[in-house]
PDB file of N, CA and C in Angstrom:
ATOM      1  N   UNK A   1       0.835  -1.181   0.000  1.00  0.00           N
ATOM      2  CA  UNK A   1       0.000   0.000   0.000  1.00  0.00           C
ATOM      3  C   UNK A   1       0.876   1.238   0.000  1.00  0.00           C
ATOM      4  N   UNK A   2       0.649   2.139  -0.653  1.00  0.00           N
ATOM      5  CA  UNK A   2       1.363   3.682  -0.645  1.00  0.00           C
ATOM      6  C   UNK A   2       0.513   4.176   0.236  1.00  0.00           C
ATOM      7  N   UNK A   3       1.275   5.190   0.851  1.00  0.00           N
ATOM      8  CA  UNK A   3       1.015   6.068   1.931  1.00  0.00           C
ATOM      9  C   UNK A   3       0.060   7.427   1.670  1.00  0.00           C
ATOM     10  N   UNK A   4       0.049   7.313   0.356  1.00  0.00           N
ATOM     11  CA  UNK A   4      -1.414   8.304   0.136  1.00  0.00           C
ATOM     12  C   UNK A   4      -2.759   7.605   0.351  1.00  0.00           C
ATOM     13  N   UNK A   5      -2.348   5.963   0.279  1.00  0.00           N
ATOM     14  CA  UNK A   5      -3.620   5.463   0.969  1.00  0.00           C
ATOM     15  C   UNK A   5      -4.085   5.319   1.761  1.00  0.00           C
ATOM     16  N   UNK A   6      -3.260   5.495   2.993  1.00  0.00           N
ATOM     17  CA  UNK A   6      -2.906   5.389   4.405  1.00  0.00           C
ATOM     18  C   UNK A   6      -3.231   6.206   4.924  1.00  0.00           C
ATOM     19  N   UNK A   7      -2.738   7.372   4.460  1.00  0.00           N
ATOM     20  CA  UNK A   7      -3.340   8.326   5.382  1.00  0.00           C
ATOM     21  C   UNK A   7      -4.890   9.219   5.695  1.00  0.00           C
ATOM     22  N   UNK A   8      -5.721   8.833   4.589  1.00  0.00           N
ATOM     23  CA  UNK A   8      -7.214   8.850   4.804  1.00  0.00           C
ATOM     24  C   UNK A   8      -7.317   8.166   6.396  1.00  0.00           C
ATOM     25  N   UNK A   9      -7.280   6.886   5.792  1.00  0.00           N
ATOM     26  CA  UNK A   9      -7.827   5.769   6.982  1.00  0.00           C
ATOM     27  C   UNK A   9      -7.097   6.346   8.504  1.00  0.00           C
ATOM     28  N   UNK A  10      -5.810   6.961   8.814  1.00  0.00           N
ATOM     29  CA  UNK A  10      -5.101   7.028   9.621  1.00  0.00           C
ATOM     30  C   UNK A  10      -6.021   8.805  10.430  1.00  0.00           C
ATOM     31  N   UNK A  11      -6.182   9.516   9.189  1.00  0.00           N
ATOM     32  CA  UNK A  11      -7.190  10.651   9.834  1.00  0.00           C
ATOM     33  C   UNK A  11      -8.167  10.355  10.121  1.00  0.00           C
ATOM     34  N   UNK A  12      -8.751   9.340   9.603  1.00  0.00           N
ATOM     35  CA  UNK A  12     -10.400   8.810   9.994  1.00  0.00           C
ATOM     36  C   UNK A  12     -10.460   8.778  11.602  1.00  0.00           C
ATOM     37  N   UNK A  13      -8.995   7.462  11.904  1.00  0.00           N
ATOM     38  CA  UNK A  13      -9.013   6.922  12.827  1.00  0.00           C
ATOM     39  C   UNK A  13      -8.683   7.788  14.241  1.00  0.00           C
ATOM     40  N   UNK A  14      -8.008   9.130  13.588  1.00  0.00           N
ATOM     41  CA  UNK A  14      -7.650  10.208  14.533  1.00  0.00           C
ATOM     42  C   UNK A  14      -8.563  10.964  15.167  1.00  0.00           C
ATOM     43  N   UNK A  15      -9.050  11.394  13.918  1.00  0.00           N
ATOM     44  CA  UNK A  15     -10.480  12.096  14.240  1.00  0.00           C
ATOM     45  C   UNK A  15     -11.467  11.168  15.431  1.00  0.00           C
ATOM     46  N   UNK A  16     -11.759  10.425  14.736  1.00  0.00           N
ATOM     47  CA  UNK A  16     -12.885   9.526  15.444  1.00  0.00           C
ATOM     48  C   UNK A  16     -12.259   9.311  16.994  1.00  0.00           C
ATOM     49  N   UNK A  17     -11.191   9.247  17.470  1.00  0.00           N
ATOM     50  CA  UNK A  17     -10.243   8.803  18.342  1.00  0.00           C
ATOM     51  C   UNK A  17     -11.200  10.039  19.490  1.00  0.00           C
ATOM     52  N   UNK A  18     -10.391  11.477  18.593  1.00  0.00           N
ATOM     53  CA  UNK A  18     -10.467  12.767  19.492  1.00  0.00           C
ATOM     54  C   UNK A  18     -12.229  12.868  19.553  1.00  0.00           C
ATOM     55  N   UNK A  19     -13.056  12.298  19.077  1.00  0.00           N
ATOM     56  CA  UNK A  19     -14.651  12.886  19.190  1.00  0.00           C
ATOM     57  C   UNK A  19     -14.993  12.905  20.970  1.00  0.00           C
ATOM     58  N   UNK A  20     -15.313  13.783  21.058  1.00  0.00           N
ATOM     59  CA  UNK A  20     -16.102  13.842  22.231  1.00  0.00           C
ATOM     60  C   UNK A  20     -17.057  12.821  22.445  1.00  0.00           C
ATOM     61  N   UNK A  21     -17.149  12.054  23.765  1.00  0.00           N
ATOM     62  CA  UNK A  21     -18.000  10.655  24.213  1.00  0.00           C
ATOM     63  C   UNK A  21     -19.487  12.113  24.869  1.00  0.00           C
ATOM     64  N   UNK A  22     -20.754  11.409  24.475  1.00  0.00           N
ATOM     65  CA  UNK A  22     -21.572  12.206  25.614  1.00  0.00           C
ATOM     66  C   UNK A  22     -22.332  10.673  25.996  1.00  0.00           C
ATOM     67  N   UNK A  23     -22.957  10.907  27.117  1.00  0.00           N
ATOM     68  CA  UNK A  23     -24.075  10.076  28.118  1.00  0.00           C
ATOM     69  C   UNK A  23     -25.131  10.168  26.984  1.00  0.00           C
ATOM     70  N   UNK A  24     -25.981   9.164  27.352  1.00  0.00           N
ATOM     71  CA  UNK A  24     -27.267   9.084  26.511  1.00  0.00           C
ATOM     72  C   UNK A  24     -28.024   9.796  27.133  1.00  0.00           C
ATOM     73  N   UNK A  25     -28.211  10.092  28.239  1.00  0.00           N
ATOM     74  CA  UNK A  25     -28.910  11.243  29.009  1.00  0.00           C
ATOM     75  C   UNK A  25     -28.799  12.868  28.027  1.00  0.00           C
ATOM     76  N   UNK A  26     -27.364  12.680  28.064  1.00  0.00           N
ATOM     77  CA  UNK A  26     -26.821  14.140  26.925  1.00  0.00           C
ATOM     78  C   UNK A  26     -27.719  14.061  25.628  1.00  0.00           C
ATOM     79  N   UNK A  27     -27.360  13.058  24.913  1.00  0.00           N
ATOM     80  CA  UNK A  27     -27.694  12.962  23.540  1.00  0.00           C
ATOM     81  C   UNK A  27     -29.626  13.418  23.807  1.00  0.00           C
ATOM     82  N   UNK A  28     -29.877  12.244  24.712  1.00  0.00           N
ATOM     83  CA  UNK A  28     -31.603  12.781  24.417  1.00  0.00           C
ATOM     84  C   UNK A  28     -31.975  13.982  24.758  1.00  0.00           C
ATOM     85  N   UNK A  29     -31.242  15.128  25.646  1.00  0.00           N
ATOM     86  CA  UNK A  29     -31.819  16.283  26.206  1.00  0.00           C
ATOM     87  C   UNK A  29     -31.252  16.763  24.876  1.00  0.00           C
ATOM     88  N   UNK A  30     -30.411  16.651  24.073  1.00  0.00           N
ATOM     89  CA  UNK A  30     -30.281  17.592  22.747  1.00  0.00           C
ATOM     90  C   UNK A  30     -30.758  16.569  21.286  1.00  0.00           C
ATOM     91  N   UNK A  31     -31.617  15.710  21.273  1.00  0.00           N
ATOM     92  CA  UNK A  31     -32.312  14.923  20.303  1.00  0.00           C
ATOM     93  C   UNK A  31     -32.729  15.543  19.008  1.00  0.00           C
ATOM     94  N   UNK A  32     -33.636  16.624  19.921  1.00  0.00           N
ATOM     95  CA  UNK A  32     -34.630  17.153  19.146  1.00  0.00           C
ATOM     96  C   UNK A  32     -33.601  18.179  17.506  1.00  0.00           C
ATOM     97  N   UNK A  33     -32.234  18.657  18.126  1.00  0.00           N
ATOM     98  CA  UNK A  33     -31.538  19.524  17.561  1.00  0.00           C
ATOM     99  C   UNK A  33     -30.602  19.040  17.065  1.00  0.00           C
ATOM    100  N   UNK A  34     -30.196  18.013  17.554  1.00  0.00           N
ATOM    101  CA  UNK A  34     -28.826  17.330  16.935  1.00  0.00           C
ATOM    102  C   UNK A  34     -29.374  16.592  15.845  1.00  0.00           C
ATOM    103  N   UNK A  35     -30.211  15.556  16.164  1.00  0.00           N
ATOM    104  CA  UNK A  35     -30.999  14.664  15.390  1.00  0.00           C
ATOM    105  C   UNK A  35     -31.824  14.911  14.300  1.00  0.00           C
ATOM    106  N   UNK A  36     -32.576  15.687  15.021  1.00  0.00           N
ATOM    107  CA  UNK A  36     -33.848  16.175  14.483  1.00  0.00           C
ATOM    108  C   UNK A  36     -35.197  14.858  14.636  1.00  0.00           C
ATOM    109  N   UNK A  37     -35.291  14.246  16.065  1.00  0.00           N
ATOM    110  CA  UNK A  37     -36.336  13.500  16.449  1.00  0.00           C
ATOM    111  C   UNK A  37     -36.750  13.515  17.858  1.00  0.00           C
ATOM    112  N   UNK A  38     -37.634  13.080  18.006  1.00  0.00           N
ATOM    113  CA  UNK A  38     -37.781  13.097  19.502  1.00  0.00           C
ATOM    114  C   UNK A  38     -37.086  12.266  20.550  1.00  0.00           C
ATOM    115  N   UNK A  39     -37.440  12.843  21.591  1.00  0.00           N
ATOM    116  CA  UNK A  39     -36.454  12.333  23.151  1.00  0.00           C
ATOM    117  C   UNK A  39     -36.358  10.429  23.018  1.00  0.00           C
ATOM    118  N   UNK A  40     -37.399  10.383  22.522  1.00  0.00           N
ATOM    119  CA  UNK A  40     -37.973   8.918  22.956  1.00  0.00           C
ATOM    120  C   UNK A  40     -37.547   8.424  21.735  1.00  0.00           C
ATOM    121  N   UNK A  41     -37.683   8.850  20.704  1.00  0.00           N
ATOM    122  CA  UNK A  41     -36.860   7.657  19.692  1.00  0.00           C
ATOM    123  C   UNK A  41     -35.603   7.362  20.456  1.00  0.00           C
ATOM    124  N   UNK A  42     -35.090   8.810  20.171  1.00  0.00           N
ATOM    125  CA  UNK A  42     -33.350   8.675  20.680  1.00  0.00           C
ATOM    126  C   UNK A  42     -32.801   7.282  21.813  1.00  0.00           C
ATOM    127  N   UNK A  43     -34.360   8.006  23.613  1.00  0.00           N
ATOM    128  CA  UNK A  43     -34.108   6.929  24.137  1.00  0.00           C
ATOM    129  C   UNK A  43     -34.189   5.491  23.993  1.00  0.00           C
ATOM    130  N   UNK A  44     -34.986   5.154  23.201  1.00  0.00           N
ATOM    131  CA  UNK A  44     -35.176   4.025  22.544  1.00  0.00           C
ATOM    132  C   UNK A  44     -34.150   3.250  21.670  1.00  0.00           C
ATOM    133  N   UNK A  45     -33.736   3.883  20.789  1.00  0.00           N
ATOM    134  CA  UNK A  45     -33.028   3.330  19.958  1.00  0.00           C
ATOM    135  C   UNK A  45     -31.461   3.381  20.921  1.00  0.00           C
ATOM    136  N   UNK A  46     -30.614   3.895  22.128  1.00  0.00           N
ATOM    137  CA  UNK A  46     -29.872   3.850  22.523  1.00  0.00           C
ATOM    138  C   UNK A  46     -29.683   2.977  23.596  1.00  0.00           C
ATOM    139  N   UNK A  47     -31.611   2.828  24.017  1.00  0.00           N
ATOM    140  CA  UNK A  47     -31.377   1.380  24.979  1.00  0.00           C
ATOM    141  C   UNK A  47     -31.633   0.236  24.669  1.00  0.00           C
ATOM    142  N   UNK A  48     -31.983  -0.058  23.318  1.00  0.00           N
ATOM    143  CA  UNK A  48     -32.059  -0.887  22.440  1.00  0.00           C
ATOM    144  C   UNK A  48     -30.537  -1.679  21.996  1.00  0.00           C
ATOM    145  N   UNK A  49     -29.757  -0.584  21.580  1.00  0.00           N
ATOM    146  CA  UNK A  49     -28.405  -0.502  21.287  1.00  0.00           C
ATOM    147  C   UNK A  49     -27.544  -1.522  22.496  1.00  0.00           C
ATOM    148  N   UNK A  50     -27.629  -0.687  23.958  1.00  0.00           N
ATOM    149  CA  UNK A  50     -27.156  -1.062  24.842  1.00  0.00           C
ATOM    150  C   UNK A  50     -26.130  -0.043  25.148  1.00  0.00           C
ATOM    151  N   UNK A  51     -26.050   1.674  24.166  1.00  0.00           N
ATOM    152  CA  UNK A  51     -25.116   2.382  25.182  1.00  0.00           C
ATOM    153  C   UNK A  51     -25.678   3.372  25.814  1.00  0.00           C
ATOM    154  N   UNK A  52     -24.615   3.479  26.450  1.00  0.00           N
ATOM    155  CA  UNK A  52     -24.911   4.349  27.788  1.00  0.00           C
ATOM    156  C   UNK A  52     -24.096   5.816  27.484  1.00  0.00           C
ATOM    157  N   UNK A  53     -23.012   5.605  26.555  1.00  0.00           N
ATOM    158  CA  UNK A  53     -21.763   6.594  26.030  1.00  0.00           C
ATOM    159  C   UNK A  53     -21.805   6.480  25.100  1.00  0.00           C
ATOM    160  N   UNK A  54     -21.384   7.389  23.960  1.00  0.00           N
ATOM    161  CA  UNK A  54     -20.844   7.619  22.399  1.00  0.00           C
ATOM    162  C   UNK A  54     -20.810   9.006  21.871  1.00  0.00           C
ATOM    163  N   UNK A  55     -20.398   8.640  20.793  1.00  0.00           N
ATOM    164  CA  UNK A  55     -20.039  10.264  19.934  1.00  0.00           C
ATOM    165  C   UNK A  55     -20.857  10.572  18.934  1.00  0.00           C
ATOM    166  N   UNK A  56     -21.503  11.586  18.690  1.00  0.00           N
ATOM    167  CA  UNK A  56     -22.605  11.979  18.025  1.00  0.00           C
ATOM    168  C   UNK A  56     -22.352  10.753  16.621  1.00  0.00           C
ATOM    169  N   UNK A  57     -21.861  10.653  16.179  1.00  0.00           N
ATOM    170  CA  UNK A  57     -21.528  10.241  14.706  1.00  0.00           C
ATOM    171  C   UNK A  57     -22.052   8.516  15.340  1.00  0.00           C
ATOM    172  N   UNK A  58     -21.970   7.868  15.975  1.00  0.00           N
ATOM    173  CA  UNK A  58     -21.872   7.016  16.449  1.00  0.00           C
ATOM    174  C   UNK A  58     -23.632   6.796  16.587  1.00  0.00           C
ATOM    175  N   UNK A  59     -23.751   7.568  17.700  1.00  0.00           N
ATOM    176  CA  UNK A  59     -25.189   7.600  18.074  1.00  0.00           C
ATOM    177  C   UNK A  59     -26.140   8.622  16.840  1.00  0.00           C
ATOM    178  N   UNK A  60     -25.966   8.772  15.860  1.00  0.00           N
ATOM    179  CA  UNK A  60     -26.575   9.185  14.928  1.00  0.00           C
ATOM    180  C   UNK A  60     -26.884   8.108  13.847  1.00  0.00           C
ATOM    181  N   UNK A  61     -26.120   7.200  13.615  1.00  0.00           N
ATOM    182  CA  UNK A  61     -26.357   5.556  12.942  1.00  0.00           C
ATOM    183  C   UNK A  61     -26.836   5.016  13.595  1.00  0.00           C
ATOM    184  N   UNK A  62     -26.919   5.154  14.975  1.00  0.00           N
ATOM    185  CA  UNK A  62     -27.592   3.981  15.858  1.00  0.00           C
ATOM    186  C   UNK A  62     -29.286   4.903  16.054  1.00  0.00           C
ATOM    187  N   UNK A  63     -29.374   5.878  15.984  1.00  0.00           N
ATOM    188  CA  UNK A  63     -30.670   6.472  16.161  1.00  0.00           C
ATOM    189  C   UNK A  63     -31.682   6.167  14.300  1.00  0.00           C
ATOM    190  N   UNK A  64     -30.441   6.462  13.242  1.00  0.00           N
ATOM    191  CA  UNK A  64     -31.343   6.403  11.632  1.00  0.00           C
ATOM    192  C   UNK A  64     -31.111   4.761  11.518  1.00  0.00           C
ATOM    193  N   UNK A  65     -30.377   3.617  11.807  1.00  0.00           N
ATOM    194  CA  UNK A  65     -31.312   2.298  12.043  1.00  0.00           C
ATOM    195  C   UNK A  65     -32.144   2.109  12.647  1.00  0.00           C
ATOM    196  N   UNK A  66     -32.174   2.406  14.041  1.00  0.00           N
ATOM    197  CA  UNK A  66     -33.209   2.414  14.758  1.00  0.00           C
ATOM    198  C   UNK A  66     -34.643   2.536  13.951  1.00  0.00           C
ATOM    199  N   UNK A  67     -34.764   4.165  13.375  1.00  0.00           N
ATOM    200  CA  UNK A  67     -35.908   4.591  13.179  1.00  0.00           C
ATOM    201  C   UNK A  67     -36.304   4.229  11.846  1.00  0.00           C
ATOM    202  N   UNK A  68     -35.159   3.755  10.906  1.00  0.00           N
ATOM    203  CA  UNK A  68     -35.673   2.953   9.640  1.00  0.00           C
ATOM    204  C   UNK A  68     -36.151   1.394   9.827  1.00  0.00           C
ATOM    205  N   UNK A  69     -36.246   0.813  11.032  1.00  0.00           N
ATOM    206  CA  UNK A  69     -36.237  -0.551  11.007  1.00  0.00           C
ATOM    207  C   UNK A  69     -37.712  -0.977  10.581  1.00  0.00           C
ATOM    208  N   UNK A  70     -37.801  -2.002  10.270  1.00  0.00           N
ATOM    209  CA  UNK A  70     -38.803  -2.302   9.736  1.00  0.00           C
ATOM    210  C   UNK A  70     -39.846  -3.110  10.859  1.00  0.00           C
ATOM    211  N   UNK A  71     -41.155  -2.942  11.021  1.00  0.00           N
ATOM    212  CA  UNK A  71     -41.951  -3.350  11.925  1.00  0.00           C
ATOM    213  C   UNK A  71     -42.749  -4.437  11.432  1.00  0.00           C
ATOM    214  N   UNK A  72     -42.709  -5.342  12.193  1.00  0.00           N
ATOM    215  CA  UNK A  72     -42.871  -6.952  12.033  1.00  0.00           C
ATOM    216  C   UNK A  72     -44.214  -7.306  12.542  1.00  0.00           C
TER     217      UNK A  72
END
């Protein structure tokens, strides 16, 4: 591999490293604005998940599976 390929993946991994962790408590009191859904999806889909911590980017895939899932 050349090192122009490398170093995408190596900033990805930096970035993502430095993201700020918030409580799921955090994430749902700012749902409505970060997200753009309500308290209760958010809580839902994060205790569904099983976290308690993460970084917006994180808990933003885990909130748009959540709310795309399909009902059985």
């Amino acid at each position: 591999m050349s090192k122009a390929t490398e170093k995408p993946t190596e900033t990805a991994q930096a970035v993502e490293a430095t993201a700020p962790v918030y409580t799921a408590a955090e994430l749902v009191r700012a749902s409505e604005k970060v997200f753009g859904v309500s308290p209760d999806i958010t809580t839902a889909a994060l205790r569904v998940a099983g976290v308690q911590a993460t970084t917006i980017a994180e808990a933003e895939k885990i909130i748009k599976e959540f709310a795309n899932k399909e009902v059985k």
